[in-house]
N, C-alpha and C. Protein backbone atom coordinates (compact mmCIF):
# COMPACT_ATOMS: atom_id res chain seq x y z
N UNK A 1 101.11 121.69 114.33
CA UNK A 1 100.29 121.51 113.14
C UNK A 1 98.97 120.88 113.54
N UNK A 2 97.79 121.38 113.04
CA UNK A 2 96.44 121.18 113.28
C UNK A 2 95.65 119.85 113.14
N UNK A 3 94.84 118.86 113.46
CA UNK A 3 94.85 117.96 112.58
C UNK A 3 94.08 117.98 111.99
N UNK A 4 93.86 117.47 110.69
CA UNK A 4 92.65 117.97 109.71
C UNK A 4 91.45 116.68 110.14
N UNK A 5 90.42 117.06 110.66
CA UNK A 5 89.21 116.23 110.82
C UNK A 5 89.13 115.70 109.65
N UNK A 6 88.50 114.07 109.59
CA UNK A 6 88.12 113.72 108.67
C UNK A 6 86.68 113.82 108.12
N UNK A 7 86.46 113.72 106.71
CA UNK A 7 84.99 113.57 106.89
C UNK A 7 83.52 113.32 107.46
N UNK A 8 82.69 113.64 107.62
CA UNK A 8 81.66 112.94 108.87
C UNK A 8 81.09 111.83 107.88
N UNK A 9 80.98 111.10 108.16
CA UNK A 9 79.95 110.01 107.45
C UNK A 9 78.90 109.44 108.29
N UNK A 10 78.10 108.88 107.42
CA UNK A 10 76.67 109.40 108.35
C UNK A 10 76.44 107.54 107.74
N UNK A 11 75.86 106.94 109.21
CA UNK A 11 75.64 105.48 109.51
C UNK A 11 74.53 105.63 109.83
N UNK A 12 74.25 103.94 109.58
CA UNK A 12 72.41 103.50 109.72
C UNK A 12 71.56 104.63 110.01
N UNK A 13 70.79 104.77 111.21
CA UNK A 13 69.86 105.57 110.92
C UNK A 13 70.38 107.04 110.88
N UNK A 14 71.27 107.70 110.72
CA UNK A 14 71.69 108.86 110.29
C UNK A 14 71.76 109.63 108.85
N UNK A 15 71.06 108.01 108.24
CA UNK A 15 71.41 108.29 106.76
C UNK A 15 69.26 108.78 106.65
N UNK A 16 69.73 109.87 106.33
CA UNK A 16 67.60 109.98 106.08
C UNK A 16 68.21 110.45 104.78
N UNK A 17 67.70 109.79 103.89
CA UNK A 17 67.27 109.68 102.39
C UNK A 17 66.12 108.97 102.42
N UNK A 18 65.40 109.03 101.56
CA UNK A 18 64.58 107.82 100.57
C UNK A 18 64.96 106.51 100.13
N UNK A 19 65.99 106.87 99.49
CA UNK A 19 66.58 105.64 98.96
C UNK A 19 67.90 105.53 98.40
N UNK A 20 68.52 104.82 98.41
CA UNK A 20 70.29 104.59 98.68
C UNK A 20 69.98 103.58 97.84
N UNK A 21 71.82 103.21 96.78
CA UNK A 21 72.06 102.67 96.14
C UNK A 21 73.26 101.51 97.08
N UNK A 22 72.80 99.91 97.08
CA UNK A 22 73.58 99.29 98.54
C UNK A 22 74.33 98.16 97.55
N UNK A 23 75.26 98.58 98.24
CA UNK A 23 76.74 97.71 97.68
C UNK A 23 76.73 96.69 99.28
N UNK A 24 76.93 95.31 98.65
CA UNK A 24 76.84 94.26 99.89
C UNK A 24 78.22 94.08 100.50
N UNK A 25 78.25 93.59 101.67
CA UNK A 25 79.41 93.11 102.18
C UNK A 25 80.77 92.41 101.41
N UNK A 26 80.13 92.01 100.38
CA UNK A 26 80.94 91.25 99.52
C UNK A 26 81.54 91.90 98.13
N UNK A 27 81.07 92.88 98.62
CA UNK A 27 80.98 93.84 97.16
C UNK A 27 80.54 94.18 95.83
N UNK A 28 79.77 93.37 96.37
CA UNK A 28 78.12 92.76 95.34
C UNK A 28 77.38 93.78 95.06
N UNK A 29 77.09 94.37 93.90
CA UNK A 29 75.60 95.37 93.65
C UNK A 29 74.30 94.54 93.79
N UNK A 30 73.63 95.31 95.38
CA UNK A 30 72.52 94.89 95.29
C UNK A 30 71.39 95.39 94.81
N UNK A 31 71.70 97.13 94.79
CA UNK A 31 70.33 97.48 93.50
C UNK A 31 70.15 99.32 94.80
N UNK A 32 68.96 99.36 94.43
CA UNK A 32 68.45 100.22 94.53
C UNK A 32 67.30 100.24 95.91
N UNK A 33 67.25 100.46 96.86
CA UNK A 33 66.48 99.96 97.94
C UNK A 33 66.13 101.29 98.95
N UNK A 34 65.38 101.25 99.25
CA UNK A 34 64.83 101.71 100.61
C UNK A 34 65.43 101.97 101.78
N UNK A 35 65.74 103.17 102.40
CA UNK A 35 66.79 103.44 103.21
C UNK A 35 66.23 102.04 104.12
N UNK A 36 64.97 102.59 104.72
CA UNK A 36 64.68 101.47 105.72
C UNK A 36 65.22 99.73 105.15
N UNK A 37 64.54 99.11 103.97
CA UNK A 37 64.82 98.09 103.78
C UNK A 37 66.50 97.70 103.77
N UNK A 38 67.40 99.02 103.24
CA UNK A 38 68.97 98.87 103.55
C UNK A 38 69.74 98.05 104.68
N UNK A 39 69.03 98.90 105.43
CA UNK A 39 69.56 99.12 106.84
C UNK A 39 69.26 98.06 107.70
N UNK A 40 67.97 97.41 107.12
CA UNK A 40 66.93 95.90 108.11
C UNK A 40 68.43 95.02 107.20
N UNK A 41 68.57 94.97 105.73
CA UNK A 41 69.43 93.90 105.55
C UNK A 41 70.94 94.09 106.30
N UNK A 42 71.45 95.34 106.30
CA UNK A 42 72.60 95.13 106.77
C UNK A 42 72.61 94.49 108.31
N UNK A 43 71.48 95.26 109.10
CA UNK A 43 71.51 94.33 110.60
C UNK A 43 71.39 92.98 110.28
N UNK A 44 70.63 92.55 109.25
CA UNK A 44 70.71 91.09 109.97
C UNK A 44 72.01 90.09 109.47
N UNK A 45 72.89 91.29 108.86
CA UNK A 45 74.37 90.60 108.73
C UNK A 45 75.31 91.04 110.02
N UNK A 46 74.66 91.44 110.88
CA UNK A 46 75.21 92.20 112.22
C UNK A 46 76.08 92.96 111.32
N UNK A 47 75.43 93.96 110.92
CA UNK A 47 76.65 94.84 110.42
C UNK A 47 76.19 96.27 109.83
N UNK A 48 76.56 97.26 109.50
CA UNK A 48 76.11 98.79 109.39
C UNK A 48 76.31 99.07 108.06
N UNK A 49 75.14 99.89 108.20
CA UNK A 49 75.00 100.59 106.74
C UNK A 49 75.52 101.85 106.33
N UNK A 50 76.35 101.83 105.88
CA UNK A 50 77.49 103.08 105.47
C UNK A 50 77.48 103.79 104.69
N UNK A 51 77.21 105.35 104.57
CA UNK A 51 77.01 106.00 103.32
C UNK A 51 78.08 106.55 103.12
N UNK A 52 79.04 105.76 101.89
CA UNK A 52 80.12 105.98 101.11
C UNK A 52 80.33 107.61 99.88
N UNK A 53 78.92 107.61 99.34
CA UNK A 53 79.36 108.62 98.51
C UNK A 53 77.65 109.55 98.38
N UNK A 54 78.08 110.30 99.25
CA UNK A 54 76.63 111.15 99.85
C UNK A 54 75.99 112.07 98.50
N UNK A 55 76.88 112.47 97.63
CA UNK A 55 77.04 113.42 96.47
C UNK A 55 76.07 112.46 95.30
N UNK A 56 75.86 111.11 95.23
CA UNK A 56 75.70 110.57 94.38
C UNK A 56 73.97 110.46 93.97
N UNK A 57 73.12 110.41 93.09
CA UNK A 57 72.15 110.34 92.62
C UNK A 57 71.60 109.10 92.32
N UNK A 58 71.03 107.80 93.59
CA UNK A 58 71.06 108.36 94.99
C UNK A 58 72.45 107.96 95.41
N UNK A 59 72.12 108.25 96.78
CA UNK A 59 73.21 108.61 97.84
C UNK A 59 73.83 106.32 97.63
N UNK A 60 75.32 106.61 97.52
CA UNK A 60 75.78 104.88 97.87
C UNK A 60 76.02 104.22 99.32
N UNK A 61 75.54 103.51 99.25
CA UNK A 61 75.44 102.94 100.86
C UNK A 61 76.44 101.96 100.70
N UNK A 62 76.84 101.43 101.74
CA UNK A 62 78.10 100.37 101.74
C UNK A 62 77.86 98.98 102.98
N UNK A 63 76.84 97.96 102.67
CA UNK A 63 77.06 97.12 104.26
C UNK A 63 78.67 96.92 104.64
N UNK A 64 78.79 96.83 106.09
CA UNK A 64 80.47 96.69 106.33
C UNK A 64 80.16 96.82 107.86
N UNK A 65 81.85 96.86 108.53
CA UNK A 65 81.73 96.86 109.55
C UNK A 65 81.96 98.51 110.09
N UNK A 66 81.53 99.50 111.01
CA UNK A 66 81.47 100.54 110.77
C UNK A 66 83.01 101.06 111.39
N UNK A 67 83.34 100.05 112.21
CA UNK A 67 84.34 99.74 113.32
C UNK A 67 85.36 100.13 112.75
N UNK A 68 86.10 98.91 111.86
CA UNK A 68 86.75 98.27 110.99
C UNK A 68 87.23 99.30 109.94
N UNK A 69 85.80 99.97 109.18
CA UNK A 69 86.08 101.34 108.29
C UNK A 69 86.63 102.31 109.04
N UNK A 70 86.57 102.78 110.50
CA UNK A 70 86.88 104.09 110.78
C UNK A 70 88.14 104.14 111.45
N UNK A 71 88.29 103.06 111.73
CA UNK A 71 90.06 102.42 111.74
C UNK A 71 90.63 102.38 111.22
N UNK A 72 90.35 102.03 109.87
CA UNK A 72 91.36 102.07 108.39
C UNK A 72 91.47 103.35 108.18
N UNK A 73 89.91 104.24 107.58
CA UNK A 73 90.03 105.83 107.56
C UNK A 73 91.02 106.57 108.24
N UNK A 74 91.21 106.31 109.71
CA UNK A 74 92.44 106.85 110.44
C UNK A 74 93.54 106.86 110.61
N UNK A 75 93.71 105.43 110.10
CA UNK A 75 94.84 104.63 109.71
C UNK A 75 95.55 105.46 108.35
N UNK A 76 94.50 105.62 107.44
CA UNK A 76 94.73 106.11 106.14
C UNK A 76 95.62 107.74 106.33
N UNK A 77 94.64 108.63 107.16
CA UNK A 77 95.18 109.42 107.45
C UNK A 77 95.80 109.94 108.01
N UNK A 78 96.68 109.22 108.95
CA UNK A 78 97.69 109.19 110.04
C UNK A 78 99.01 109.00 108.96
N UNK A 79 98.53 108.03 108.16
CA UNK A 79 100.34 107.96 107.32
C UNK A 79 100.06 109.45 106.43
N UNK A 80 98.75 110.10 105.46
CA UNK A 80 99.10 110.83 105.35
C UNK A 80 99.52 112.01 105.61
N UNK A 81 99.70 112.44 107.23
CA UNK A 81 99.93 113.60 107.60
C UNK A 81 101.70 113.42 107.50
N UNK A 82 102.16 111.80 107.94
CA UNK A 82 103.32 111.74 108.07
C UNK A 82 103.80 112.31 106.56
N UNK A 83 103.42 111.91 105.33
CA UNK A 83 103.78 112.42 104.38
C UNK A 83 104.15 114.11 104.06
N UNK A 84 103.38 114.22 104.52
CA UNK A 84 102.35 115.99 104.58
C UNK A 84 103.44 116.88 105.28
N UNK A 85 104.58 116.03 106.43
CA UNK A 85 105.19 116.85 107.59
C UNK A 85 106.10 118.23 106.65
N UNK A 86 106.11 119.55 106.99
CA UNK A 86 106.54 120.26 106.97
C UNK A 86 107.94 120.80 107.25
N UNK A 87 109.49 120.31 106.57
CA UNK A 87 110.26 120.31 107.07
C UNK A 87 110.96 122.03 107.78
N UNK A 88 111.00 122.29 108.76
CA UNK A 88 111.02 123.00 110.14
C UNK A 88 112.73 123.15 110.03
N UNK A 89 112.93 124.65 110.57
CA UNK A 89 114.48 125.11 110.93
C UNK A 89 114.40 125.18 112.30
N UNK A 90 114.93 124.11 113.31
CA UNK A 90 114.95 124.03 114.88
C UNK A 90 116.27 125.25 114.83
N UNK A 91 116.30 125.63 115.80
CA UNK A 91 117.77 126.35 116.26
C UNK A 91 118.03 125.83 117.85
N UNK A 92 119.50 125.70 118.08
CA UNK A 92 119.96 125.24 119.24
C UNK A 92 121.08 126.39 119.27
N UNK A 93 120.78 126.75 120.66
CA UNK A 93 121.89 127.68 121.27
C UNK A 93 122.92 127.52 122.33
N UNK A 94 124.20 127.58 121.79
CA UNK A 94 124.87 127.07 122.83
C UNK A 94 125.44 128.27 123.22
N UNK A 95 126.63 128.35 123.98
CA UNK A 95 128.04 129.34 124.48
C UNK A 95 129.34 128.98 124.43
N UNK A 96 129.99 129.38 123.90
CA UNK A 96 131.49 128.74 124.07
C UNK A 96 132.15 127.42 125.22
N UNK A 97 131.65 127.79 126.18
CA UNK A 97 132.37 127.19 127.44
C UNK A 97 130.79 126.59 128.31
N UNK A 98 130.50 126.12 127.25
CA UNK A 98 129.05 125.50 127.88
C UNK A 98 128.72 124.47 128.72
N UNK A 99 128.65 123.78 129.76
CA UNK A 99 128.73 123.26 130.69
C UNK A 99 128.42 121.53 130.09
N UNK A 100 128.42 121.12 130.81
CA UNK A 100 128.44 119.08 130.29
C UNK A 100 127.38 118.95 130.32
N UNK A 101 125.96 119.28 131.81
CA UNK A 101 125.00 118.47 130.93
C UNK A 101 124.43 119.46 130.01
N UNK A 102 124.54 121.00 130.15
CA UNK A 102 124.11 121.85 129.24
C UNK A 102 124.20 120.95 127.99
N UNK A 103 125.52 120.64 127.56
CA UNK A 103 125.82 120.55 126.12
C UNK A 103 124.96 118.70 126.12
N UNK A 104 124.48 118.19 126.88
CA UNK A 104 124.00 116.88 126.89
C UNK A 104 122.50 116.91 126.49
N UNK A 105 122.44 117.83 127.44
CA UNK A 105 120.45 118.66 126.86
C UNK A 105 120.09 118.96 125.67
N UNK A 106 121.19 119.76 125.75
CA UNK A 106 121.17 120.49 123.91
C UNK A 106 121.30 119.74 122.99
N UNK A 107 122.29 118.79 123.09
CA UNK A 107 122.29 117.32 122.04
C UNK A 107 121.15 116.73 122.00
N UNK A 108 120.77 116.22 123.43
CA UNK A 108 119.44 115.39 122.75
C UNK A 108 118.27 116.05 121.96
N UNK A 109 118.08 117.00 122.39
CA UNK A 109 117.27 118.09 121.76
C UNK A 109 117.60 118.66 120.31
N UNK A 110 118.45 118.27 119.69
CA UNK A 110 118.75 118.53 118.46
C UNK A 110 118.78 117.07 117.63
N UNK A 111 119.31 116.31 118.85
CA UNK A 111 118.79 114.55 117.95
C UNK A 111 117.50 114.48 117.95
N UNK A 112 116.40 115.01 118.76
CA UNK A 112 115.07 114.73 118.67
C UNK A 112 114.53 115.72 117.15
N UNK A 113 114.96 116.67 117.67
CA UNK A 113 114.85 117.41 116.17
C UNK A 113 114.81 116.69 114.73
N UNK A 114 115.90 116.41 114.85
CA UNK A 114 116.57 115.81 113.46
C UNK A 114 115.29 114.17 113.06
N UNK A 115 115.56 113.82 114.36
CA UNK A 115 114.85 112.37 114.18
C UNK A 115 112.97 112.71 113.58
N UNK A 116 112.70 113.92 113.93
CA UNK A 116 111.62 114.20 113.60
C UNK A 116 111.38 114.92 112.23
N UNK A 117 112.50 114.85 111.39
CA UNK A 117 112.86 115.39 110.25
C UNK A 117 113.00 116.68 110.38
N UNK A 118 113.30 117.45 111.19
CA UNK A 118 113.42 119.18 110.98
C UNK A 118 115.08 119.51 110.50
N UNK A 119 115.56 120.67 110.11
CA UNK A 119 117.00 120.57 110.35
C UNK A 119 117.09 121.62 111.78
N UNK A 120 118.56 121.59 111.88
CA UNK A 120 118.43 121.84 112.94
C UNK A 120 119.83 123.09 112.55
N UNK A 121 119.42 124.55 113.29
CA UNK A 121 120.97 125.33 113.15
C UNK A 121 121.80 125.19 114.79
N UNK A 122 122.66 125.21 114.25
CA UNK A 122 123.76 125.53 115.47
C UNK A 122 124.25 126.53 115.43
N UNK A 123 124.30 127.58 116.94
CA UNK A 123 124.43 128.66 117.06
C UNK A 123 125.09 128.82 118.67
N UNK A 124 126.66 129.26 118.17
CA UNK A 124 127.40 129.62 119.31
C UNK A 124 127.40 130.85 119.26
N UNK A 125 127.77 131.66 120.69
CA UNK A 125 126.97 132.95 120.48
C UNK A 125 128.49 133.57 121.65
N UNK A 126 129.26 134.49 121.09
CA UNK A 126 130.33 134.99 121.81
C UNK A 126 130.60 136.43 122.32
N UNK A 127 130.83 136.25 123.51
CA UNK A 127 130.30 137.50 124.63
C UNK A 127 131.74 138.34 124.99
N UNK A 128 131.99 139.40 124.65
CA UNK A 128 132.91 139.84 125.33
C UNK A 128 133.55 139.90 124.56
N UNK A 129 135.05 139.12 125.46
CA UNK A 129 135.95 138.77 124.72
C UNK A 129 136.94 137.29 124.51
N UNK A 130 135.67 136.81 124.27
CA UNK A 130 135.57 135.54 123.80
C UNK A 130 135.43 135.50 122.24
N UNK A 131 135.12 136.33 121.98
CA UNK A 131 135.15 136.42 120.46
C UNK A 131 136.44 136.26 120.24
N UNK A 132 137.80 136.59 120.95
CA UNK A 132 139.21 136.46 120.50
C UNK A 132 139.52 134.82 120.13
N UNK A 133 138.67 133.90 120.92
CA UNK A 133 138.64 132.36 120.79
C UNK A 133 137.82 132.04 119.86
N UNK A 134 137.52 132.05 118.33
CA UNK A 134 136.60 131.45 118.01
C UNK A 134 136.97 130.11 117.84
N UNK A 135 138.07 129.42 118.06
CA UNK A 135 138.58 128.57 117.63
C UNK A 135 137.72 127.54 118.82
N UNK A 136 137.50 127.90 120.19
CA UNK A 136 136.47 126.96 121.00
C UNK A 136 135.17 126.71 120.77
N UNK A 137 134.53 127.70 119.63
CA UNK A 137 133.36 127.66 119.10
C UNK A 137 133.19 126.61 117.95
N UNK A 138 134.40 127.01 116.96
CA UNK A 138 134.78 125.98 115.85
C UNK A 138 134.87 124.44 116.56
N UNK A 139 135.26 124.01 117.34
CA UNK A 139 135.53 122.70 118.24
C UNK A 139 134.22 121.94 118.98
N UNK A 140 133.35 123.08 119.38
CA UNK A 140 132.34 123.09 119.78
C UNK A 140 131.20 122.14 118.79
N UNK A 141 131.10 123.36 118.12
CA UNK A 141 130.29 123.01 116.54
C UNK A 141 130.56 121.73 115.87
N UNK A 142 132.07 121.15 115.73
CA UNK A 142 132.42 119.74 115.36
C UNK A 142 131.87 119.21 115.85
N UNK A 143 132.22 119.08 116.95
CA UNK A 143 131.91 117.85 118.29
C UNK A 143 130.03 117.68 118.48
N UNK A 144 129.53 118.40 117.67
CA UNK A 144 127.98 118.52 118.01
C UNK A 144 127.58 117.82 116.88
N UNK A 145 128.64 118.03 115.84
CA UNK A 145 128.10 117.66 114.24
C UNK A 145 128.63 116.12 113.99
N UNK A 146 129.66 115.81 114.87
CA UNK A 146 130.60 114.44 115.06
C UNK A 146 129.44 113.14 115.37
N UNK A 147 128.90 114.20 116.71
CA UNK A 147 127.75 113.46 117.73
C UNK A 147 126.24 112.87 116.74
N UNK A 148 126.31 113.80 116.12
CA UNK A 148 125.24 113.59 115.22
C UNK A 148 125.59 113.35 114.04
N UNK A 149 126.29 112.54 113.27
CA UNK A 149 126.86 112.50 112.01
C UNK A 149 125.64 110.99 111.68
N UNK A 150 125.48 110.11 112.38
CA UNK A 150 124.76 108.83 112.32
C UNK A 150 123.04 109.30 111.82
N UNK A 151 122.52 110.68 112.32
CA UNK A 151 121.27 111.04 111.44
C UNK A 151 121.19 112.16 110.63
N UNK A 152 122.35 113.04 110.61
CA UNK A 152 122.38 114.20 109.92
C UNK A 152 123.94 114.28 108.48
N UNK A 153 123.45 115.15 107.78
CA UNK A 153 124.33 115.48 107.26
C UNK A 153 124.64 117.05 107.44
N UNK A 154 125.71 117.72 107.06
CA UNK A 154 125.91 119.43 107.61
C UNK A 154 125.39 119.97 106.03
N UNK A 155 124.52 120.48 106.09
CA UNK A 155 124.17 121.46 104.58
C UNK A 155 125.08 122.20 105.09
N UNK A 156 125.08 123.23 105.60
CA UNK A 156 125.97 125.16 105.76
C UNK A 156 126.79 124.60 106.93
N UNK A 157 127.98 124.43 106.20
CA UNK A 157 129.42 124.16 106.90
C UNK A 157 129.78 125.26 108.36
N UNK A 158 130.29 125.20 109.33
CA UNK A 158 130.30 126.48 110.52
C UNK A 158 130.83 127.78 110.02
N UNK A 159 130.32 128.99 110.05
CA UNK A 159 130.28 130.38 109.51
C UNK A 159 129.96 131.07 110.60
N UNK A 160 130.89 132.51 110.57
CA UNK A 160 130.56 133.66 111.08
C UNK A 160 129.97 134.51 110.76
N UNK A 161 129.25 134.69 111.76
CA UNK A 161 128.17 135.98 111.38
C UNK A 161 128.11 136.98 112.42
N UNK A 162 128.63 138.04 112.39
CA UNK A 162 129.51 139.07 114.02
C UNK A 162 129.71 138.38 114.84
N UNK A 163 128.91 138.00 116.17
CA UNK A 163 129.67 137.83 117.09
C UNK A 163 129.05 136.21 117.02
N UNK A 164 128.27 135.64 116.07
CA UNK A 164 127.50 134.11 116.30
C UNK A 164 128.30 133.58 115.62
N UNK A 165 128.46 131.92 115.71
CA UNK A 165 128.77 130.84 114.70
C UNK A 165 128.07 130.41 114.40
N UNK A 166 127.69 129.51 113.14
CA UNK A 166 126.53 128.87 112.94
C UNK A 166 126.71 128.15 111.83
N UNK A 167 126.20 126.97 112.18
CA UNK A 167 126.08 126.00 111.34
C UNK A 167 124.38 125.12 111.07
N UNK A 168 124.74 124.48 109.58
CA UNK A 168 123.01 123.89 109.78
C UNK A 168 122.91 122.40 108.99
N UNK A 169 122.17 121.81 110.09
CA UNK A 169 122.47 120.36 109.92
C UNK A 169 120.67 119.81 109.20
N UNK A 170 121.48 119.15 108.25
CA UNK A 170 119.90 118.77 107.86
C UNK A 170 119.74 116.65 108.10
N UNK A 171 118.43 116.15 108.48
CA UNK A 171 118.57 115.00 108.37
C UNK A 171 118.93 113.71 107.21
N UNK A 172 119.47 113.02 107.64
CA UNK A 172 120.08 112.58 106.72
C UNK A 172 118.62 111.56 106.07
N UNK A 173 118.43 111.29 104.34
CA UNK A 173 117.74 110.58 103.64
C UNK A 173 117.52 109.40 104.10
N UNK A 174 116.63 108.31 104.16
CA UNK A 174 115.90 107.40 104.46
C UNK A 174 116.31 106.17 103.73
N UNK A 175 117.34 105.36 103.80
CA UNK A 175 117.43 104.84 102.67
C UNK A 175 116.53 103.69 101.78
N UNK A 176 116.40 103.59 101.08
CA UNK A 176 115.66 102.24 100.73
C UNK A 176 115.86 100.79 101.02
N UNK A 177 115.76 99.81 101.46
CA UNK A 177 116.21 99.11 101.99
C UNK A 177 116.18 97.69 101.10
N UNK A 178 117.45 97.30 100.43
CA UNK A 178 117.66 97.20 99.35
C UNK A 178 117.65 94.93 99.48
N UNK A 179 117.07 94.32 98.24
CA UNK A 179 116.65 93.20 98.57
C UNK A 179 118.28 92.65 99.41
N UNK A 180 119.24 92.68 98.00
CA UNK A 180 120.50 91.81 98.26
C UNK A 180 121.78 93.04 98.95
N UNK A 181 122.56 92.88 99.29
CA UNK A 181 123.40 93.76 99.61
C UNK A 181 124.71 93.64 99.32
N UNK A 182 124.99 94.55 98.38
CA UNK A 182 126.01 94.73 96.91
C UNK A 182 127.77 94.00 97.72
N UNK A 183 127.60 94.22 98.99
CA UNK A 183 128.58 93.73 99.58
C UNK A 183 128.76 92.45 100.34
N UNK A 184 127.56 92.19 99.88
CA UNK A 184 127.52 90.61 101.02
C UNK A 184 127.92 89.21 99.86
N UNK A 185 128.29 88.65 100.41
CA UNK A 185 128.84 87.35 100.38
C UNK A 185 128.22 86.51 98.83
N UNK A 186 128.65 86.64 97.47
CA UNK A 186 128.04 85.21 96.60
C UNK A 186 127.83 84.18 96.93
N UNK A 187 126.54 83.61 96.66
CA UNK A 187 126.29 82.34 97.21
C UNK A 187 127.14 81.45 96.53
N UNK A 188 127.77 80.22 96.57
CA UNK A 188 128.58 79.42 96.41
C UNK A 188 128.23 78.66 94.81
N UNK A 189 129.20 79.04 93.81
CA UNK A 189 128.11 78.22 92.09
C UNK A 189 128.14 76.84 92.27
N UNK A 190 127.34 76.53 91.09
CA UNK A 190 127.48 75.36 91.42
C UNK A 190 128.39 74.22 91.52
N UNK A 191 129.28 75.02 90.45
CA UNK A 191 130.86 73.99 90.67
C UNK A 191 131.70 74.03 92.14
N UNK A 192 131.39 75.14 93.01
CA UNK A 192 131.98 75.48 94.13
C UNK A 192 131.04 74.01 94.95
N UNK A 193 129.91 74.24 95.02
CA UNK A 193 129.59 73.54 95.43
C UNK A 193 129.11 72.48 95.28
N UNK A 194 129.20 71.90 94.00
CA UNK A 194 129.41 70.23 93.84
C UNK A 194 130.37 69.07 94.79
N UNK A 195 129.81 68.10 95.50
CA UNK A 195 130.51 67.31 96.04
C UNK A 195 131.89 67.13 96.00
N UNK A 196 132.58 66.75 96.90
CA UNK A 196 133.95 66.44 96.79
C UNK A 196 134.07 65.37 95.93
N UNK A 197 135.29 64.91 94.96
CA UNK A 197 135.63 63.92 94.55
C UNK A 197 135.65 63.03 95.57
N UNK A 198 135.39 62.01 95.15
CA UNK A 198 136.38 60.78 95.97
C UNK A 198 137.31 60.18 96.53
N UNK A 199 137.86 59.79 97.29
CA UNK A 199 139.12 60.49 97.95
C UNK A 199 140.26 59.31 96.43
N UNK A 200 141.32 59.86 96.13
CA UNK A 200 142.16 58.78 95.15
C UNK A 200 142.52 57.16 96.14
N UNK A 201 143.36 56.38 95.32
CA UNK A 201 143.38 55.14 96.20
C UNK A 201 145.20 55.60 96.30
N UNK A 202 145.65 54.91 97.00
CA UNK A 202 146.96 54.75 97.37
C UNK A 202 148.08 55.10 95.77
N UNK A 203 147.47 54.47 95.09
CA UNK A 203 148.64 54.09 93.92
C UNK A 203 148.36 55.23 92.84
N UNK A 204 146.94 55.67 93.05
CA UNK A 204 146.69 57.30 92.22
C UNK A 204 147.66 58.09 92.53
N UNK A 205 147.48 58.17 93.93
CA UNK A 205 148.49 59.55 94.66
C UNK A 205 149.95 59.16 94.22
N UNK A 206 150.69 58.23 94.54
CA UNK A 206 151.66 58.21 94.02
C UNK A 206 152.22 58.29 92.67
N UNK A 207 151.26 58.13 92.00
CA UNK A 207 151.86 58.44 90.01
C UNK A 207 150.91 59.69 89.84
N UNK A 208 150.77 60.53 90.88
CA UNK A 208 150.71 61.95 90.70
C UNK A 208 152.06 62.54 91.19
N UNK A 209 152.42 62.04 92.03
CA UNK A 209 153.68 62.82 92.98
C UNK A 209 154.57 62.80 92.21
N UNK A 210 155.03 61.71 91.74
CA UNK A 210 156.27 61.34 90.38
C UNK A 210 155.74 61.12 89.15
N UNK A 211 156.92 62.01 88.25
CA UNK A 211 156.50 62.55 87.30
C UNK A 211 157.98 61.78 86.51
N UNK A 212 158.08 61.11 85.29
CA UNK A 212 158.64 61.02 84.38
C UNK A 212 158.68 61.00 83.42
């Protein structure tokens, strides 16, 4: 996936207008000014003159740091691509009688999948007459879906399709991460935890014990 450039924005002397409307560091309206006069005030706050909204009648300038803005800007748009991600059908191919680290490769490569939000299909693929075993394919397919049960859930349970098996695992939801946790421990009320009595004296305890 491509990354979408961000806007160009056009700093101190890049900005040729006439005259810009300058919002201060503080976020203060300072009025209506002179590109040149803009740009002399923002330097002598060591700091750049930013044209925020180029479309505008005139153009809005912004003193700030230019640094600081194009860090955040990136910042901004880095979480939105994460939003943006495109959820993807990986396929993993195995064989019946597929070798150890084969089937070790192929796992991680389907946990990387998953972890990257795609789903992922599983596809055993039977040659010959191996098709008489699908039952090593069925075992197969568990043991892949077992391995990965901690980020996936199975949408399409294992199915035949001529001579393939296939199954399709999608990642499992994100959960929210919740203040208190419905299973953890009540804190102690206050009668639980009000001081101990006092211990009784000798002659209490005994005209508790006997009773007439």
């Amino acid at each position: 996936m491509s990354t979408p450039k961000l806007p160009e924005v056009r700093v101190n002397e890049r900005i040729r207008v006439p005259q810009v409307r300058v919002i201060g560091d503080d976020g203060t309206q300072v009025g209506v000014l002179a590109v040149r006069e803009a740009l002399t005030l923002a330097q002598s706050k060591g700091l750049d003159l930013v044209e925020v909204s180029p479309t505008a009648r005139p153009p809005v300038c912004r003193i700030m740091d230019y640094g600081k803005f194009k860090y955040e800007q990136n910042r901004r748009a880095r979480k939105a691509r994460k939003k943006q991600h495109q959820m993807q059908l990986k396929e993993i191919k195995m064989r019946p009688k597929i070798e150890g680290h084969d089937y070790n490769f192929k796992l991680e490569h389907a946990r990387e999948f998953l972890e990257g939000r795609d789903k992922v299909k599983l596809t055993v693929t039977f040659r010959g007459r191996e098709i008489a075993h699908q039952e090593i394919g069925h075992r197969l397919i568990q043991k892949v879906i077992a391995s990965l049960a901690d980020i996936s859930t199975v949408e399409s349970p294992p199915r035949s399709e001529g001579r393939t098996l296939t199954s399709v695992l999608m990642p499992k939801q994100k959960s929210t991460p919740k203040a208190e946790s419905r299973d953890s421990v009540p804190a102690p009320s206050a009668r639980t935890a009000a001081p101990a009595a006092r211990p009784a004296s000798p002659a209490t305890r005994v005209e508790t014990g006997s009773k007439e």
